[in-house]
Protein backbone atom coordinates (compact mmCIF):
# COMPACT_ATOMS: atom_id res chain seq x y z
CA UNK A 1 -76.01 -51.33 -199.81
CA UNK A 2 -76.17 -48.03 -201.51
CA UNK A 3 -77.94 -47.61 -205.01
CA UNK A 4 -77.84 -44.63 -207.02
CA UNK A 5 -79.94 -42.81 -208.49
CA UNK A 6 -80.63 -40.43 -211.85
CA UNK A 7 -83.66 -38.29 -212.07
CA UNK A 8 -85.03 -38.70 -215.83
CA UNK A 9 -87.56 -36.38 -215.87
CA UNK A 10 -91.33 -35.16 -215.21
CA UNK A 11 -94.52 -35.63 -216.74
CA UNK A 12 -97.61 -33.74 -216.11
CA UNK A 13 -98.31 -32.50 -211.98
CA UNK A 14 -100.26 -35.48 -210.63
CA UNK A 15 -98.49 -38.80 -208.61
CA UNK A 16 -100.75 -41.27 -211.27
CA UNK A 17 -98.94 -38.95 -214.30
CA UNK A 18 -95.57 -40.08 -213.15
CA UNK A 19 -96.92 -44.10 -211.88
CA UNK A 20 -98.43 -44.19 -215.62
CA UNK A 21 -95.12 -43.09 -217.08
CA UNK A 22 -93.24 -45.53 -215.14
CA UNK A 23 -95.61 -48.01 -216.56
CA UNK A 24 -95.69 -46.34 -219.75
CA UNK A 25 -91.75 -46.21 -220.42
CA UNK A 26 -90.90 -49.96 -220.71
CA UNK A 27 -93.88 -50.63 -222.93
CA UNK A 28 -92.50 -48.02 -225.83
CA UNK A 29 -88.87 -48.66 -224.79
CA UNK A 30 -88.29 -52.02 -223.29
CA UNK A 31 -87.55 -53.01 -219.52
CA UNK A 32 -85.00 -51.19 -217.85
CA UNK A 33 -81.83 -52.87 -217.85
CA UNK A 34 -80.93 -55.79 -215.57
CA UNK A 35 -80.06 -54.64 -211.69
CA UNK A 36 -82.21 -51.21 -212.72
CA UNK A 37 -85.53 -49.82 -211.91
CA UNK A 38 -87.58 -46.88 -212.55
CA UNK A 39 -89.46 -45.22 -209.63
CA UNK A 40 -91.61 -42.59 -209.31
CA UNK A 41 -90.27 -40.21 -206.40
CA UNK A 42 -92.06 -37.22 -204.50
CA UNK A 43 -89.62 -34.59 -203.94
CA UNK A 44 -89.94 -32.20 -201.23
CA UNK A 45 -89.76 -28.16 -201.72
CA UNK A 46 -90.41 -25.34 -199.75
CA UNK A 47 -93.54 -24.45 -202.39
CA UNK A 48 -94.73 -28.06 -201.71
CA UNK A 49 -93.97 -31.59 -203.23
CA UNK A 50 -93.16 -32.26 -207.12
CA UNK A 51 -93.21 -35.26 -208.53
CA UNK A 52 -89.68 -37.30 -210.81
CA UNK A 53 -89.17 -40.40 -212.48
CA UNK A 54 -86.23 -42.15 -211.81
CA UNK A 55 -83.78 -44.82 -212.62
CA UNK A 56 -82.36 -46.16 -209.80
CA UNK A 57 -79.77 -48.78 -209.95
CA UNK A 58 -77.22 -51.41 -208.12
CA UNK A 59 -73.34 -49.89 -209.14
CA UNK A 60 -72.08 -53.16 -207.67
CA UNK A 61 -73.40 -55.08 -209.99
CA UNK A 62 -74.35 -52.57 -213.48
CA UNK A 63 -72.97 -49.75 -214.63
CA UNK A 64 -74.89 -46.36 -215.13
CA UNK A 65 -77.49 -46.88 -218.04
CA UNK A 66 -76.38 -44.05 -220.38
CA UNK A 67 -78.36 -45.46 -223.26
CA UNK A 68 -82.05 -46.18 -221.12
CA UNK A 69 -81.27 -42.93 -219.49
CA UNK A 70 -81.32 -40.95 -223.03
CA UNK A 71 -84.20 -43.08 -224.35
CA UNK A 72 -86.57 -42.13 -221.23
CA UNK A 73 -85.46 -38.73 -221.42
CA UNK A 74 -86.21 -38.52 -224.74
CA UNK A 75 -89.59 -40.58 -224.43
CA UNK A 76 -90.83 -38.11 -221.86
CA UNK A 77 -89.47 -34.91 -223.64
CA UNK A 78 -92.32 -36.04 -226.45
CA UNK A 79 -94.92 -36.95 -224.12
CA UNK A 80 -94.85 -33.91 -221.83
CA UNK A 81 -93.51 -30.77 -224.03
CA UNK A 82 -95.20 -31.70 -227.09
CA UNK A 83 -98.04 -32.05 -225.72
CA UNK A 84 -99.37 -35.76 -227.47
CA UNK A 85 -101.01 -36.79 -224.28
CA UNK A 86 -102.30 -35.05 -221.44
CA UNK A 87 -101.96 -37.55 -218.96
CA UNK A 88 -104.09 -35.00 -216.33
CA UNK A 89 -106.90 -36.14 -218.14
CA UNK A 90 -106.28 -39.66 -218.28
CA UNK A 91 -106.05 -39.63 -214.08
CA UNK A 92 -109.27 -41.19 -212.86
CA UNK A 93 -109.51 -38.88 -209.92
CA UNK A 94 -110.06 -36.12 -212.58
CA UNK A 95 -111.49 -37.33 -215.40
CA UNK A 96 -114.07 -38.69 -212.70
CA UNK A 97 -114.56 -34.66 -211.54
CA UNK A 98 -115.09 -33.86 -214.96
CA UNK A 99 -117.94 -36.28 -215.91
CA UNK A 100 -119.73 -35.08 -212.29
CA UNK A 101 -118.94 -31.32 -213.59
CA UNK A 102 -120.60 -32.33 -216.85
CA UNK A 103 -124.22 -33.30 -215.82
C-alpha cells in the first residue's frame, strides 16, 4: 500500500522541537483527519540531517487534507517565525545544559 505524503513545515533545529509540534498541533487544532497522521521525519542532506513535520495519509481511503494542511502550516508559521515559543529551550537535553552551565 502506498501513502502519501505532504511536508507541512519546520519548527526550531532539534528532533524533540518537531515530536513536540506533532504533539502540539492537534491540541490547538484538533486531530488530524480520519485515515491521516502527522509524523515527524529526518531528512537527509549533504550538510547533514534536517528535521519536517508531516501529514501523511491513506489516498485509498481520504482525500488530501487541504484544510488541516493550511491550519498546520499556518499554526507553525506563528510558532516558529514569530518567535512566541522557543521550543530549543523547552528540549530537556538543553534546558538541562543550561541549569549545569548556570551553577
Amino acid at each position: 500500500m502506498t501513502y502519501e505524503s505532504e511536508s507541512i513545515g519546520q519548527i526550531g533545529t532539534t528532533p524533540w522541537a518537531h515530536e513536540f509540534a506533532v504533539w502540539y498541533i492537534p491540541q490547538v487544532i484538533g486531530d488530524p483527519p480520519p485515515h491521516c497522521e502527522l509524523v515527524a521525519k529526518l531528512n537527509d542532506h549533504e550538510l547533514g540531517e534536517y528535521g519536517t513535520i508531516e501529514i501523511v495519509w491513506n489516498p485509498l481511503k481520504t482525500q488530501r487534507p487541504d484544510e488541516y494542511i493550511e491550519q498546520c502550516e499556518a499554526l507553525l508559521d506563528v510558532l516558529d517565525h514569530d518567535g512566541l515559543v522557543n521550543l530549543e529551550v523547552l528540549d530537556p537535553e538543553y534546558m538541562s545544559e543550561y541549569l549545569k552551565d548556570r551553577d
